[in-house]
PDB file of N, CA and C in Angstrom:
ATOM      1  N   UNK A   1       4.441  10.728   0.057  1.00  0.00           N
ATOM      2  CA  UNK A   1       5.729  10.603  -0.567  1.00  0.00           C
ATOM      3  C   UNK A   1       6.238   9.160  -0.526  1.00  0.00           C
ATOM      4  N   UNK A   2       6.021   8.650   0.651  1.00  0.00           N
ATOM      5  CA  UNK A   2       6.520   7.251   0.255  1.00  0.00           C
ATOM      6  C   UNK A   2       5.973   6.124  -0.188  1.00  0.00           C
ATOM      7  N   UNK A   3       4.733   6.720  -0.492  1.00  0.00           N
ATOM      8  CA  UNK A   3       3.469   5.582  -1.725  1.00  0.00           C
ATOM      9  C   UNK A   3       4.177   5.771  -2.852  1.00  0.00           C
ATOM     10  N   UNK A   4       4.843   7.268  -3.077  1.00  0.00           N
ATOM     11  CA  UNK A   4       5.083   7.206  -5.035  1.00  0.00           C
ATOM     12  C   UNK A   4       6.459   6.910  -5.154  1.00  0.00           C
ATOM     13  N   UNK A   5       7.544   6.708  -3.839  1.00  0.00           N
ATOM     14  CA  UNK A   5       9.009   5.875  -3.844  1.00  0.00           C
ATOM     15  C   UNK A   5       8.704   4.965  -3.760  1.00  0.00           C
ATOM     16  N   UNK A   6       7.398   4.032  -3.355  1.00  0.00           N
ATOM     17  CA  UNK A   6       7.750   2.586  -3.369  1.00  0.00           C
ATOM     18  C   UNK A   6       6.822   2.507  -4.973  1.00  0.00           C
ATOM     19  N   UNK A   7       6.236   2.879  -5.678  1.00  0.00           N
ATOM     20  CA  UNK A   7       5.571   2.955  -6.638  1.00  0.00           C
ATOM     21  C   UNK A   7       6.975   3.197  -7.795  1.00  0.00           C
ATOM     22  N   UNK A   8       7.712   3.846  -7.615  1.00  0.00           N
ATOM     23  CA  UNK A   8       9.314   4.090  -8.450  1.00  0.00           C
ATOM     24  C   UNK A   8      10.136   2.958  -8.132  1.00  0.00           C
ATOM     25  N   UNK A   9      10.302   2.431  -6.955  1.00  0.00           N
ATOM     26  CA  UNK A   9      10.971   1.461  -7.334  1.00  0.00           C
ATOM     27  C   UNK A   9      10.708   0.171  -7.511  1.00  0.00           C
ATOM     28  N   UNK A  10       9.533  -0.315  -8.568  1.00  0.00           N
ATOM     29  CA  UNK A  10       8.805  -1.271  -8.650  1.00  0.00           C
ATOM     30  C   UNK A  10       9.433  -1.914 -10.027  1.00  0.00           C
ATOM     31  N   UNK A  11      10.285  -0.854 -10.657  1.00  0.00           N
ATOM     32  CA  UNK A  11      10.301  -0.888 -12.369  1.00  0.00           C
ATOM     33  C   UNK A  11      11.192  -2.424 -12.430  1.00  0.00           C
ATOM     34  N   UNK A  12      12.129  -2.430 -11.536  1.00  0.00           N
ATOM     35  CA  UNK A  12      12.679  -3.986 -11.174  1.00  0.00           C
ATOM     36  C   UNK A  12      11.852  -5.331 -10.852  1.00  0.00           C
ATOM     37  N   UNK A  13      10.793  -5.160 -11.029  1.00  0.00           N
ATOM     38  CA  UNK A  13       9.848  -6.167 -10.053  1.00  0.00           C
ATOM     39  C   UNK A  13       9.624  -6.872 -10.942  1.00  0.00           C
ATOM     40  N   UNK A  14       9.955  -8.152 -10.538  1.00  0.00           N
ATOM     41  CA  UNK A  14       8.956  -8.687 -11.807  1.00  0.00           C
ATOM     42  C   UNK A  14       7.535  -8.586 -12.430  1.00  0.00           C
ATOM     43  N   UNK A  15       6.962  -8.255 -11.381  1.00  0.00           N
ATOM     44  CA  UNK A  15       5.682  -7.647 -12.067  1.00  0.00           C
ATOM     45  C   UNK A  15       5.535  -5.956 -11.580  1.00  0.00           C
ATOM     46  N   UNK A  16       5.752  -5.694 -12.406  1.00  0.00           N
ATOM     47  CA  UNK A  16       5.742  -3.755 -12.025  1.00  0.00           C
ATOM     48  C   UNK A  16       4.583  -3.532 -11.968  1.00  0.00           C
ATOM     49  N   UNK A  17       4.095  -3.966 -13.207  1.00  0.00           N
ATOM     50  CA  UNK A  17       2.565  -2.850 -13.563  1.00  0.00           C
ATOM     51  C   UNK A  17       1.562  -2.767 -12.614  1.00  0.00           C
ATOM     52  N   UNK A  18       1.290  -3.911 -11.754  1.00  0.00           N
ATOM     53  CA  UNK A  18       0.531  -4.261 -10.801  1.00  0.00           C
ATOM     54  C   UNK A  18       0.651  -3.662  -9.321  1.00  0.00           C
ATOM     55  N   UNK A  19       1.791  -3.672  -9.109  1.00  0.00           N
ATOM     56  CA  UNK A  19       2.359  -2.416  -7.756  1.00  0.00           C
ATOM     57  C   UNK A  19       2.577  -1.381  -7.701  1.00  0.00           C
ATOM     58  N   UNK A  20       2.908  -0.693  -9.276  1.00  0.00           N
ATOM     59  CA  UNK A  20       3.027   0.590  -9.639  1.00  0.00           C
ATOM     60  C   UNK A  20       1.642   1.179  -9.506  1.00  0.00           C
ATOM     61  N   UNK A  21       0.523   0.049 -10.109  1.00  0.00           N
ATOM     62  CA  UNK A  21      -0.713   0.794  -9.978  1.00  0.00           C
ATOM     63  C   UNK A  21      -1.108   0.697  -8.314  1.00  0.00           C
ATOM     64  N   UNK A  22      -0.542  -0.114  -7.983  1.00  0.00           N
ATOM     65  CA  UNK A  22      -1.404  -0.142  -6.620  1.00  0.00           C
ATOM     66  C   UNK A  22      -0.864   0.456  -5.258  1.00  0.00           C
ATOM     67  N   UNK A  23       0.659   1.496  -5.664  1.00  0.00           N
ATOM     68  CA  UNK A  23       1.203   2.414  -5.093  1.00  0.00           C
ATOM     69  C   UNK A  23       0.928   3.563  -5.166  1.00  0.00           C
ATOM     70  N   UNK A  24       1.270   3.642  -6.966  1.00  0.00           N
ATOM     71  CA  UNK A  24       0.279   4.649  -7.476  1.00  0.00           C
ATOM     72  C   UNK A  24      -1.355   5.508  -6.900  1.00  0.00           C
ATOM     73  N   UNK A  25      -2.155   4.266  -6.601  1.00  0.00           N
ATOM     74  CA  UNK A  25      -3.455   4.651  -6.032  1.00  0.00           C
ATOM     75  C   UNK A  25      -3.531   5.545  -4.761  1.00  0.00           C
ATOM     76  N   UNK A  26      -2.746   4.721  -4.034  1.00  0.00           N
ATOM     77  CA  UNK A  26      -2.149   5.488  -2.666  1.00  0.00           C
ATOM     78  C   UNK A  26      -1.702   7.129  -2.532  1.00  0.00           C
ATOM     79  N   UNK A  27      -1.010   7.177  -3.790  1.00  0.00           N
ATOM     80  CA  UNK A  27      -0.081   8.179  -4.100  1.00  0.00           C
ATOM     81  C   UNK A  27      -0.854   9.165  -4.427  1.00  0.00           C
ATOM     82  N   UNK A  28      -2.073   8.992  -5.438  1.00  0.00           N
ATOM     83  CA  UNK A  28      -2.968   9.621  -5.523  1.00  0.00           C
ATOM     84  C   UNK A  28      -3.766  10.115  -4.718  1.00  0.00           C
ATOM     85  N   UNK A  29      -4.539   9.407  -3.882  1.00  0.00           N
ATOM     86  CA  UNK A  29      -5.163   9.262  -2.632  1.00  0.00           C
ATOM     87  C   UNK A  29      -4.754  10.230  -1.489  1.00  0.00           C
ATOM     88  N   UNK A  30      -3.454  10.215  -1.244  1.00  0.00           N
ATOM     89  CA  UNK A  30      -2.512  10.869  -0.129  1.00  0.00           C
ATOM     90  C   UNK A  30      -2.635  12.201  -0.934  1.00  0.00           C
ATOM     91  N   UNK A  31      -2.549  12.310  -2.162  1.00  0.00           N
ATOM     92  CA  UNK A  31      -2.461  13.414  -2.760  1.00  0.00           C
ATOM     93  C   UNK A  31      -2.908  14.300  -2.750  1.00  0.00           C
ATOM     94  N   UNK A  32      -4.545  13.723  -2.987  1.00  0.00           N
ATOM     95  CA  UNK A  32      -5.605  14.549  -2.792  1.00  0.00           C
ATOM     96  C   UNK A  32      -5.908  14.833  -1.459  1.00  0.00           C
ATOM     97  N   UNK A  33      -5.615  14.104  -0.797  1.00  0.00           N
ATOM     98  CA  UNK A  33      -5.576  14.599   0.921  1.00  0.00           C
ATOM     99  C   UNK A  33      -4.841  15.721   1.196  1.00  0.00           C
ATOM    100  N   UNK A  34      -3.663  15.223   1.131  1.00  0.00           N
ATOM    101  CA  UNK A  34      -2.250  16.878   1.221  1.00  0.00           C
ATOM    102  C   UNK A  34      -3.436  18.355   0.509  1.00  0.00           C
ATOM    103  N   UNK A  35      -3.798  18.001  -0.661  1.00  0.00           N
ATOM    104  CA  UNK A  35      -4.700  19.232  -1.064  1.00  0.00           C
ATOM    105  C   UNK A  35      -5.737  19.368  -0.801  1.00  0.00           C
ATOM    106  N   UNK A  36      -6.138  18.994   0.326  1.00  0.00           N
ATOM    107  CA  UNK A  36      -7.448  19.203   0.836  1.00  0.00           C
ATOM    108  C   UNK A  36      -8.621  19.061   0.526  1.00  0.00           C
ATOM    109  N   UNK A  37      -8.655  17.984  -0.508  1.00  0.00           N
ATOM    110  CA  UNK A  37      -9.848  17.142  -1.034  1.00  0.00           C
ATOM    111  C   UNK A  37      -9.320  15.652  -0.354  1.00  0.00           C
ATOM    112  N   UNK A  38     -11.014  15.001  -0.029  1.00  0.00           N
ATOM    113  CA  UNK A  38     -10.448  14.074   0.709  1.00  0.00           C
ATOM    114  C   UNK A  38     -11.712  12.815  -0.021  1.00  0.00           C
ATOM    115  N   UNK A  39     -12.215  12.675  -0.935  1.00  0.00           N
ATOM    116  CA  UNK A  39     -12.913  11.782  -1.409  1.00  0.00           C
ATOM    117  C   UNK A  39     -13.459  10.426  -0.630  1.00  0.00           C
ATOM    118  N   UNK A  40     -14.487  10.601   0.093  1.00  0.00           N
ATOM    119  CA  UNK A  40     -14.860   9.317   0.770  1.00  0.00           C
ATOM    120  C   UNK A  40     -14.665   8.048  -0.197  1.00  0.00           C
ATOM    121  N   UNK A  41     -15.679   7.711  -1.456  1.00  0.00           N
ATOM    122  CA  UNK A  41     -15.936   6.723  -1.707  1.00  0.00           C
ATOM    123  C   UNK A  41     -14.436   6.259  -2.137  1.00  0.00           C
ATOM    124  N   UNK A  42     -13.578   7.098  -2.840  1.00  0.00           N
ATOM    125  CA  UNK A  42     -12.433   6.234  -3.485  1.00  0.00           C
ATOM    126  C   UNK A  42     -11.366   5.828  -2.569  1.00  0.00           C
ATOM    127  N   UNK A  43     -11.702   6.568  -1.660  1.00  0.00           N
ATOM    128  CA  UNK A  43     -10.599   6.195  -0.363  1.00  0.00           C
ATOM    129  C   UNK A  43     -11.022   4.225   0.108  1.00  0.00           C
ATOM    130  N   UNK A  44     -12.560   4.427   0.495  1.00  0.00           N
ATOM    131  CA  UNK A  44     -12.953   3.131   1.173  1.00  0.00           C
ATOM    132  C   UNK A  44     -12.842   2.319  -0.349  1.00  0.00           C
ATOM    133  N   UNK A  45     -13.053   2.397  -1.362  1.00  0.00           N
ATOM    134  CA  UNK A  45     -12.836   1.125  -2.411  1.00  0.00           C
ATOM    135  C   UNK A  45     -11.042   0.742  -2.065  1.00  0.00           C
ATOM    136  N   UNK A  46     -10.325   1.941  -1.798  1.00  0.00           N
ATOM    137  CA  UNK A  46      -9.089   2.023  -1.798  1.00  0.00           C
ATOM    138  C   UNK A  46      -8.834   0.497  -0.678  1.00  0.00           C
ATOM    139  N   UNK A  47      -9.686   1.183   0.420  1.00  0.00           N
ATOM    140  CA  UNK A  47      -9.409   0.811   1.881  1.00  0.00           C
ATOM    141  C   UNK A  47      -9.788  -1.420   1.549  1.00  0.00           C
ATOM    142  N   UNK A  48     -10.897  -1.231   1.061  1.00  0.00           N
ATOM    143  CA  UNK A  48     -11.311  -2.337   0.571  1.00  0.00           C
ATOM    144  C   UNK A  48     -10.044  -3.563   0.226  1.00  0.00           C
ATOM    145  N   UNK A  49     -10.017  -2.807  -1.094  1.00  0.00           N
ATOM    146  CA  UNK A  49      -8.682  -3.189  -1.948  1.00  0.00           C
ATOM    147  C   UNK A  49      -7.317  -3.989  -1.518  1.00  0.00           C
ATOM    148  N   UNK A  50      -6.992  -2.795  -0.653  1.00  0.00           N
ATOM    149  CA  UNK A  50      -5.463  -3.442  -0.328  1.00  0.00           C
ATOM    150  C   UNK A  50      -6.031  -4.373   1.305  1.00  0.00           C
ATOM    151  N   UNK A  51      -7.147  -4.265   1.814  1.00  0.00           N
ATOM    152  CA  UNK A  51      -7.349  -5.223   3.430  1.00  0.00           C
ATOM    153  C   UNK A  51      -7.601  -6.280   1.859  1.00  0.00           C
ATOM    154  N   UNK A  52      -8.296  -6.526   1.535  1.00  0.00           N
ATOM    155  CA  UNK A  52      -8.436  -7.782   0.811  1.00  0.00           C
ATOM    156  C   UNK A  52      -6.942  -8.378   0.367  1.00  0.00           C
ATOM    157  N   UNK A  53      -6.112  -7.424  -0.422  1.00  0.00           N
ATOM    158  CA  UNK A  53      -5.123  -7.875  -0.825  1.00  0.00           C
ATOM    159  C   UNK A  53      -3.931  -8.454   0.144  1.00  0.00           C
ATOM    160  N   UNK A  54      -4.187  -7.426   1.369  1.00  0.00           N
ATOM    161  CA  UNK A  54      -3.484  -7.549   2.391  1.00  0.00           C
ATOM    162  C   UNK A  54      -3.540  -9.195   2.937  1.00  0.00           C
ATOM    163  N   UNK A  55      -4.907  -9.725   2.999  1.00  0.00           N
ATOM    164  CA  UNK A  55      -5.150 -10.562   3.524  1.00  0.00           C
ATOM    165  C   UNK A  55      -4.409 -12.381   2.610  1.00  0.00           C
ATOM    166  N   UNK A  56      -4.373 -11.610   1.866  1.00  0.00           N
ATOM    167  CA  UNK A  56      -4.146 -13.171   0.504  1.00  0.00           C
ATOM    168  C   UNK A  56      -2.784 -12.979   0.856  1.00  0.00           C
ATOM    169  N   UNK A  57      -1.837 -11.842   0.996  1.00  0.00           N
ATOM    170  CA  UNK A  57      -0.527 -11.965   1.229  1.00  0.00           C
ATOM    171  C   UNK A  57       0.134 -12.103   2.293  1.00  0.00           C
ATOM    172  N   UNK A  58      -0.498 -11.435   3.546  1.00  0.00           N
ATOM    173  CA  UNK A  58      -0.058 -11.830   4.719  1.00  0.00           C
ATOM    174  C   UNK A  58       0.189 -13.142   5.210  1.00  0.00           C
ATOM    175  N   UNK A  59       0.116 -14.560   4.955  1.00  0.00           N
ATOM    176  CA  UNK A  59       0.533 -15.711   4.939  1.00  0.00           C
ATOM    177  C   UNK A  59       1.711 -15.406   4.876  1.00  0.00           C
ATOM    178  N   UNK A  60       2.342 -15.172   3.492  1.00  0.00           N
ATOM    179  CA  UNK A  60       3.578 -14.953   3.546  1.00  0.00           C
ATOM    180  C   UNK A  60       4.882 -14.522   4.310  1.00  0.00           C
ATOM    181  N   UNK A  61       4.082 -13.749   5.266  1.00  0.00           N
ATOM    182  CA  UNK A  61       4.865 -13.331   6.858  1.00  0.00           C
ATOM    183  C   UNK A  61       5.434 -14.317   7.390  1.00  0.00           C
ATOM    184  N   UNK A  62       4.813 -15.781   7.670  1.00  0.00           N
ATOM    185  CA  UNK A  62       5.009 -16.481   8.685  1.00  0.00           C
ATOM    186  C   UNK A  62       6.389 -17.284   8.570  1.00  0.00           C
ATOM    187  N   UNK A  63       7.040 -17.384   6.775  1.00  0.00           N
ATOM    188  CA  UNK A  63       7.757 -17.936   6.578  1.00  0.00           C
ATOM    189  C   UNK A  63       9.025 -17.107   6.056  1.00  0.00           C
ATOM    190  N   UNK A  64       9.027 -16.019   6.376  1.00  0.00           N
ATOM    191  CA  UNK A  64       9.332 -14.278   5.999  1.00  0.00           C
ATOM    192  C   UNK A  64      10.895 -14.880   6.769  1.00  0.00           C
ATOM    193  N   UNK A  65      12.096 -14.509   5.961  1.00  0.00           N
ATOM    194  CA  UNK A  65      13.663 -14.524   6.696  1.00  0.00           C
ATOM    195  C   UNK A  65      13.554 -13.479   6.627  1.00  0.00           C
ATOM    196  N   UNK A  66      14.295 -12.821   8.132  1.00  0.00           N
ATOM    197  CA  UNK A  66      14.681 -11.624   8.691  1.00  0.00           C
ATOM    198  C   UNK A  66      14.997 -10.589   7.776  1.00  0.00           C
ATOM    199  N   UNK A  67      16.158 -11.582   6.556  1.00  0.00           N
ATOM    200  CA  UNK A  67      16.993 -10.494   5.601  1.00  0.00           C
ATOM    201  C   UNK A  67      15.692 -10.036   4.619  1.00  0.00           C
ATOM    202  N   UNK A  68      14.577 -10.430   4.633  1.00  0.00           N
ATOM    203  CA  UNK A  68      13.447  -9.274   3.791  1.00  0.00           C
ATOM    204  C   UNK A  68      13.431  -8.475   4.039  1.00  0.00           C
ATOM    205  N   UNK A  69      13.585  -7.737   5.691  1.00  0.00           N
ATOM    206  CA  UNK A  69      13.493  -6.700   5.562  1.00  0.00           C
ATOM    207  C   UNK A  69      14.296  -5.390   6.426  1.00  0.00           C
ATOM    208  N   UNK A  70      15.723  -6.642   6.374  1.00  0.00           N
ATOM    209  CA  UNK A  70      16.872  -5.780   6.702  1.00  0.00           C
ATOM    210  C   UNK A  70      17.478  -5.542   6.031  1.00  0.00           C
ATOM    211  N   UNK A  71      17.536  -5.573   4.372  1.00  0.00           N
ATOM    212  CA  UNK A  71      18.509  -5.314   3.443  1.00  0.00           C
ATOM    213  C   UNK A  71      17.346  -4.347   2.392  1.00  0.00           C
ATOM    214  N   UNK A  72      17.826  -3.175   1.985  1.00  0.00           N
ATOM    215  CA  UNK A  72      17.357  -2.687   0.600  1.00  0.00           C
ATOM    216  C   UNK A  72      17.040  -3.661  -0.604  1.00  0.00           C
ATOM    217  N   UNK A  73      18.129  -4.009  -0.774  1.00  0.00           N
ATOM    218  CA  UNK A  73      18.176  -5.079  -1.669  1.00  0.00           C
ATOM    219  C   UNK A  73      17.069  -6.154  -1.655  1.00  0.00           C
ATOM    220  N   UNK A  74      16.897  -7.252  -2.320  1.00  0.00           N
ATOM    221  CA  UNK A  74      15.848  -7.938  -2.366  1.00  0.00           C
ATOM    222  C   UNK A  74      17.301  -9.223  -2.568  1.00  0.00           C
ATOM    223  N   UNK A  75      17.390  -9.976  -1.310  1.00  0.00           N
ATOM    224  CA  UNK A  75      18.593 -10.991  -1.545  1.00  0.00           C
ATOM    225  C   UNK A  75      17.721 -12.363  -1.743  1.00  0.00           C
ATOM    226  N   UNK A  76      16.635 -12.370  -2.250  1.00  0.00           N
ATOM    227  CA  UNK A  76      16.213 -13.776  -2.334  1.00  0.00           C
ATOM    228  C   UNK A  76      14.538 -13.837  -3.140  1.00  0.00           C
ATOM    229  N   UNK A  77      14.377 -14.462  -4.213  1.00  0.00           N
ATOM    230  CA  UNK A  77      13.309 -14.027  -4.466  1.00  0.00           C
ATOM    231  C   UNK A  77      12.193 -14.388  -3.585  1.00  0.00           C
ATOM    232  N   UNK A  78      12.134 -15.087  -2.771  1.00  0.00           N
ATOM    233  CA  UNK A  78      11.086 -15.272  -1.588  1.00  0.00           C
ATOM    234  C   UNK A  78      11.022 -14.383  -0.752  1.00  0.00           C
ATOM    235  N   UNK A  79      11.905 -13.381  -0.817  1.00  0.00           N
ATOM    236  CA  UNK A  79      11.915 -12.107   0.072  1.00  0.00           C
ATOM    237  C   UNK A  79      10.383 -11.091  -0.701  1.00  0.00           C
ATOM    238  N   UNK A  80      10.574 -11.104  -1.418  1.00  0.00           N
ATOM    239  CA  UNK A  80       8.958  -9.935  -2.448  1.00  0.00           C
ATOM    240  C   UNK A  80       7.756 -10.335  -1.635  1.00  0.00           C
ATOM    241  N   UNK A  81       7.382 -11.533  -1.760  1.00  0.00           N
ATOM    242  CA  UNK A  81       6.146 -11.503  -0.855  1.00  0.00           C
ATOM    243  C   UNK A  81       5.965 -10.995   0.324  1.00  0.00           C
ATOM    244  N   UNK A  82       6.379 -11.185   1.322  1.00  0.00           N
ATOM    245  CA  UNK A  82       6.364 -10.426   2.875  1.00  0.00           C
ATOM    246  C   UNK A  82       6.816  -9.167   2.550  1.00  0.00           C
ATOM    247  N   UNK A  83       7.596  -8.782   2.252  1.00  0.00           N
ATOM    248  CA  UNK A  83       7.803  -7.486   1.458  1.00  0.00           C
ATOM    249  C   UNK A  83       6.397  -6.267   0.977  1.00  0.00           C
ATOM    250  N   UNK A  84       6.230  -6.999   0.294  1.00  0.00           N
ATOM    251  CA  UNK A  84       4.475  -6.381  -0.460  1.00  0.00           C
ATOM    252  C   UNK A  84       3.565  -6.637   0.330  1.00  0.00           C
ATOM    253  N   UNK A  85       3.417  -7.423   1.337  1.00  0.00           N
ATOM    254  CA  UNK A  85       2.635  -7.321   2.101  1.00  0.00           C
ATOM    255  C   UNK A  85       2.776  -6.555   2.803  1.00  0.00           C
ATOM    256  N   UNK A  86       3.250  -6.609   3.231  1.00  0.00           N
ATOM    257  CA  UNK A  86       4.028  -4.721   4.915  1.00  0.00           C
ATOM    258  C   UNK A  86       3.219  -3.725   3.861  1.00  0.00           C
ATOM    259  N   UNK A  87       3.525  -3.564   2.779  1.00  0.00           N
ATOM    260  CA  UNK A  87       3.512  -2.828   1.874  1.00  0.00           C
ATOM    261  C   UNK A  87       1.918  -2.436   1.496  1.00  0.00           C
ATOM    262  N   UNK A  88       1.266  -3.274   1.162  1.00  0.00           N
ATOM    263  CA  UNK A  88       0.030  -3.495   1.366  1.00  0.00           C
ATOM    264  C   UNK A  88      -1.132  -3.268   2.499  1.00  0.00           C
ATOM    265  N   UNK A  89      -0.276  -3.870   3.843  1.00  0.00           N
ATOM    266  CA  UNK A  89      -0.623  -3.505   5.009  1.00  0.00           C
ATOM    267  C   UNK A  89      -0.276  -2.024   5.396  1.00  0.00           C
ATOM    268  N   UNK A  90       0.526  -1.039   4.939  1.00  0.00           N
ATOM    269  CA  UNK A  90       0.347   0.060   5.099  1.00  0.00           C
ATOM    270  C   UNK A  90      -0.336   1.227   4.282  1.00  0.00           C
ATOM    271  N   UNK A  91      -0.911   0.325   2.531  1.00  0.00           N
ATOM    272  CA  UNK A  91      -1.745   0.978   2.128  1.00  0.00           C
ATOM    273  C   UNK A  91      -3.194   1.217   2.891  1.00  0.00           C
ATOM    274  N   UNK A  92      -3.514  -0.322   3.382  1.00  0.00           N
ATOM    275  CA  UNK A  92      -4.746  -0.434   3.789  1.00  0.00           C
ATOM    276  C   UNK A  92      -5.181   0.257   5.269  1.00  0.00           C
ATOM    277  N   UNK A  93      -3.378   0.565   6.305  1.00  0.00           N
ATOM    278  CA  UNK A  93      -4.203   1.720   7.257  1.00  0.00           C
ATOM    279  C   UNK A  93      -4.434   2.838   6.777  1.00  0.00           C
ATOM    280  N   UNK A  94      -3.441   3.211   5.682  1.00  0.00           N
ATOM    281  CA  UNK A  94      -3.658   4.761   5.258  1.00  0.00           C
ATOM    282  C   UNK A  94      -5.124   4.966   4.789  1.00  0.00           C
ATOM    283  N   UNK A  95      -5.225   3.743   3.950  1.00  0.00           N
ATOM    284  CA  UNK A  95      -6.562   4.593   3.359  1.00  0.00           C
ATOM    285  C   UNK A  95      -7.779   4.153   4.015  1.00  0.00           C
ATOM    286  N   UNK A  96      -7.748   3.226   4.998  1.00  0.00           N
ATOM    287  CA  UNK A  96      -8.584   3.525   6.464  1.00  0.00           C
ATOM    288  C   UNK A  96      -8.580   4.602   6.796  1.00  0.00           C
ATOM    289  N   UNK A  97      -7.155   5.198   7.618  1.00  0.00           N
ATOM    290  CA  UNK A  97      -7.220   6.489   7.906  1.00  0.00           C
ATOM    291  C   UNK A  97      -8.070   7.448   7.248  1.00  0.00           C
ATOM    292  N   UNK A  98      -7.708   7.370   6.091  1.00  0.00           N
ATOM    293  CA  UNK A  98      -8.658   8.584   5.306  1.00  0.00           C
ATOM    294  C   UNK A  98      -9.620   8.553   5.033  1.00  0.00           C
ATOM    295  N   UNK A  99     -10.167   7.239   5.243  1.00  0.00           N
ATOM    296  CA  UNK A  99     -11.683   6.648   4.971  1.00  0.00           C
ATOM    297  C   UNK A  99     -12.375   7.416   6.299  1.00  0.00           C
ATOM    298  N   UNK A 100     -11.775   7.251   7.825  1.00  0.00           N
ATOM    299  CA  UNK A 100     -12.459   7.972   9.057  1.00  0.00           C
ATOM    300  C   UNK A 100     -12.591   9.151   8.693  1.00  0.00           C
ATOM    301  N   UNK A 101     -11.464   9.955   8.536  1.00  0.00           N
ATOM    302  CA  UNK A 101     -11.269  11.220   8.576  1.00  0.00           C
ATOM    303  C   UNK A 101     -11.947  12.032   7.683  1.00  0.00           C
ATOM    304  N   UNK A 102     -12.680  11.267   6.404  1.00  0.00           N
ATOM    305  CA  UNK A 102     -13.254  11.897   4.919  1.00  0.00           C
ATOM    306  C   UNK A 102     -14.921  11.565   5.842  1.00  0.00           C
ATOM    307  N   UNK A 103     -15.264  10.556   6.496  1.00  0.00           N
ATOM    308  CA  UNK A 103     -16.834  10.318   7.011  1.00  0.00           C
ATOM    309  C   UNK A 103     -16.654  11.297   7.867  1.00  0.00           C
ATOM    310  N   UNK A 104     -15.936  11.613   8.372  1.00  0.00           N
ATOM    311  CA  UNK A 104     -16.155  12.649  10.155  1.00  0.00           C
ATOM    312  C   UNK A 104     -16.241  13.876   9.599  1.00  0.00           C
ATOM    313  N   UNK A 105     -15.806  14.134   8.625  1.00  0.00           N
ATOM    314  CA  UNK A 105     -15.752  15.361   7.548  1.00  0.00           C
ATOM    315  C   UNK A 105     -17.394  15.787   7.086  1.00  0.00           C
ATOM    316  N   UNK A 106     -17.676  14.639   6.333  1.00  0.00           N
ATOM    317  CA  UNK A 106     -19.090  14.320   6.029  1.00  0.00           C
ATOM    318  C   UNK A 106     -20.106  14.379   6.860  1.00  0.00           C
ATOM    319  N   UNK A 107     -20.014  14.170   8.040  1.00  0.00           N
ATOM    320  CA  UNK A 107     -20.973  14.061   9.188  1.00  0.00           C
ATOM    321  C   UNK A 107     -20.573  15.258   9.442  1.00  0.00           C
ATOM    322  N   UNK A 108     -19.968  16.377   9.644  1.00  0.00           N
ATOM    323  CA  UNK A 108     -19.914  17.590  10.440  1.00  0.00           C
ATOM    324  C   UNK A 108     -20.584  19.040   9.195  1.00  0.00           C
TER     325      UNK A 108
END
């Protein structure tokens, strides 16, 4: 549920299409999990995906003001980057997570 709220409120972003899809994926992903299909390979391309992406954005942390991510709001446009990264960084445990949990599946 909260892959396809942060995937909804992207439509403000300056670039939507790109986070929508890449919330979206998640959203999907989690989806098929909740229903008890758990797809190894698309999970780990998943898992791939956002640690790579994770990694190009996490820089952005270091210079991250507090108010990124104490306000709803977005009070600064230098606030989005560290932002999407958290964001990113919690695609890439999830679909770790599901990457273990879909092999341990496979192996049993």
């Amino acid at each position: 549920m909260i892959f396809a709220a942060s995937a909804a409120v992207q439509w403000n972003d300056p670039d939507p299409f790109a986070w929508i899809g890449l919330y979206g994926l998640a959203t999907v992903l989690a989806a098929l999990a909740a229903a008890g299909r758990l797809p190894l390979a698309p999970n780990l391309g998943a898992a791939a995906l956002f640690v790579v992406l994770t990694a190009l954005w996490v820089p952005s942390l270091g210079s991250a003001r507090s108010e990124a991510f104490t306000h709803i709001q977005m009070r600064a446009a230098r606030d989005e980057e560290p932002r999407e990264a958290v964001g990113l960084a919690l695609c890439a445990g999830w679909s770790i997570a599901q990457s273990v949990v879909a092999w341990r599946r496979r192996k049993a």
